[in-house]
Protein backbone atom coordinates (compact mmCIF):
# COMPACT_ATOMS: atom_id res chain seq x y z
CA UNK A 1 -25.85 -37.07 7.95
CA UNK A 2 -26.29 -33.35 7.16
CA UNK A 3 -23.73 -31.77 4.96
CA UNK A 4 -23.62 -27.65 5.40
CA UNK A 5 -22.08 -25.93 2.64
CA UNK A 6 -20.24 -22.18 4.10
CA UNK A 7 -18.19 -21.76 0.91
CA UNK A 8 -20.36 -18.32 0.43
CA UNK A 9 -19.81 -17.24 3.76
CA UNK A 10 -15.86 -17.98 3.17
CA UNK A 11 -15.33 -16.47 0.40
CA UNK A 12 -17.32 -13.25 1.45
CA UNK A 13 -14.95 -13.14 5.00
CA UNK A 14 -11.86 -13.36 3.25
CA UNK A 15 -12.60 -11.06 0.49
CA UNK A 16 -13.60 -8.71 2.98
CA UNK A 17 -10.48 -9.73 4.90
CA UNK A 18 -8.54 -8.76 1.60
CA UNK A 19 -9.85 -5.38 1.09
CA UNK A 20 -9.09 -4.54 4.92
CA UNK A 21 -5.78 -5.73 4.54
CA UNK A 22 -5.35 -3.77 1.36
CA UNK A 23 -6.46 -0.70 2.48
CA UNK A 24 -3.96 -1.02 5.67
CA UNK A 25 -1.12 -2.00 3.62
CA UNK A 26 -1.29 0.69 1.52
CA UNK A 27 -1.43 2.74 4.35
CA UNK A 28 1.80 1.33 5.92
CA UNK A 29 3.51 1.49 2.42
CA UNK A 30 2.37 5.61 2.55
CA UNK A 31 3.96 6.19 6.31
CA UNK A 32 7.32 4.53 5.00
CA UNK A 33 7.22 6.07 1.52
CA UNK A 34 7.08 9.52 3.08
CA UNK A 35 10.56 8.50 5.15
CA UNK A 36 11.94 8.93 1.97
CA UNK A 37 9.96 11.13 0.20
CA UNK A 38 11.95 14.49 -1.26
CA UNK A 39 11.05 17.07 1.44
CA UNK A 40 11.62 20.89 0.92
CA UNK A 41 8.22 22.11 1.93
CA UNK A 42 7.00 19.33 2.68
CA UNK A 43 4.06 20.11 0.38
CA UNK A 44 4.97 16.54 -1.96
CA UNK A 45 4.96 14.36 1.06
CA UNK A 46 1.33 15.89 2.43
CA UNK A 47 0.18 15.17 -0.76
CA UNK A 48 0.71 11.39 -0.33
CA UNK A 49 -2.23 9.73 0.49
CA UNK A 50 -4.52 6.04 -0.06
CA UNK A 51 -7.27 4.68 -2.17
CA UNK A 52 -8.57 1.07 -2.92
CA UNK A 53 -10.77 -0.12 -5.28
CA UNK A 54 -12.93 -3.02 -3.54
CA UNK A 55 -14.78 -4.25 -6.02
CA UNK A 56 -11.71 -5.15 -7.66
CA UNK A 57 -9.25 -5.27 -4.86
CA UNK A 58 -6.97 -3.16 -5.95
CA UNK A 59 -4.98 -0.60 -3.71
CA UNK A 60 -3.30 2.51 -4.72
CA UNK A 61 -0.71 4.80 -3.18
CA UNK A 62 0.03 8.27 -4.63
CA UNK A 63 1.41 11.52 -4.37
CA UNK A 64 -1.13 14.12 -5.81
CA UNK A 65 0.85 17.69 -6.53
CA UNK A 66 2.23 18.92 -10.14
CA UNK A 67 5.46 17.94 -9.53
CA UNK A 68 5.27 14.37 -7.99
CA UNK A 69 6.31 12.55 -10.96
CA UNK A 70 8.66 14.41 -12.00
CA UNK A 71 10.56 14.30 -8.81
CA UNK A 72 9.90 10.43 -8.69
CA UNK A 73 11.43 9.80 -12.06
CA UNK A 74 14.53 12.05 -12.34
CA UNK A 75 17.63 10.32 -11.41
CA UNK A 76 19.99 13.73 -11.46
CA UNK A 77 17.98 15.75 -8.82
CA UNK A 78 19.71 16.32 -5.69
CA UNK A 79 18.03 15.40 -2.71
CA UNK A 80 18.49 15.78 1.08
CA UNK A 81 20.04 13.36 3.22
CA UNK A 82 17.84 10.52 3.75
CA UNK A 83 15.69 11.46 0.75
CA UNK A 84 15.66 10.15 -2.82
CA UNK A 85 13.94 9.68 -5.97
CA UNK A 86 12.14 6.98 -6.48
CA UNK A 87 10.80 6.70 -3.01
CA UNK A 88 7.50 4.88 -3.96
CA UNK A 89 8.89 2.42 -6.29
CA UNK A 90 11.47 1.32 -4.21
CA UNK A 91 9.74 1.51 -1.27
CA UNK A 92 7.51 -0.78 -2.70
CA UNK A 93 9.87 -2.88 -3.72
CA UNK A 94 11.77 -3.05 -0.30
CA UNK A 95 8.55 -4.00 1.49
CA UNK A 96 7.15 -6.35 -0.75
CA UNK A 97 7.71 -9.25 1.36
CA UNK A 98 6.34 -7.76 4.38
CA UNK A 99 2.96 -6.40 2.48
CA UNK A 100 2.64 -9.64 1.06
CA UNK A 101 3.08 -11.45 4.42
CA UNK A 102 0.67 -9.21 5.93
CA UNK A 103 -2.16 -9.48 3.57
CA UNK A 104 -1.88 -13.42 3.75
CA UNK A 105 -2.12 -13.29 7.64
CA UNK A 106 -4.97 -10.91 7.94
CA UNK A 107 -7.02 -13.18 5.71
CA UNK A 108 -5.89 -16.58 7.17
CA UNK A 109 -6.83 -14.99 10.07
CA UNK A 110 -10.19 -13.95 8.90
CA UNK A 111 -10.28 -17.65 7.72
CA UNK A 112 -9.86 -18.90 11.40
CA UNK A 113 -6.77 -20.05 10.46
């Protein structure tokens, strides 16, 4: 009897799996962030983009203008309809599940599973 070993080969397809699912989660958290984001010129919302880190498999969505933060964090500012602070935070927080159910699909998937 011949025993073959593919824990290697596993763990390489599902990290791989990870990073792809990563990367596209991030991008779906990005196209519903910026259905909230504050919108005058819509300068802050272009501004919103992706990057992962797959060594470490870490994803990150941001907005990248002067102002971003500050019009994330402050509570008083009046927004348009629809639009609020906070966007990415809560976003993030309202789609948790859905991320999280993602990610584990893609890679079971990757898995054969």
């Amino acid at each position: 009897m011949t025993l073959r070993w593919y824990g290697d080969e596993i763990k390489r397809r599902a990290r791989a799996a990870a990073a792809r699912a990563l990367d596209q989660a991030a991008e779906y958290v990005l196209e519903v962030a910026n259905r909230t984001v504050p919108h005058e010129t819509g300068q802050l919302q272009d501004s919103g983009d992706t990057s992962l880190d797959r060594q470490r498999l870490i994803a990150h969505v941001h907005y990248d203008t002067p102002y971003a933060r500050y019009q994330h964090e402050r509570l008083d500012l009046r927004h348009k309809p629809g639009r609020r602070a906070k966007w990415l935070e809560k976003t993030l927080q309202e789609e948790a599940n859905a991320v999280r159910s993602f990610i584990e699909r893609e890679i079971r998937n990757a898995l054969g599973g």
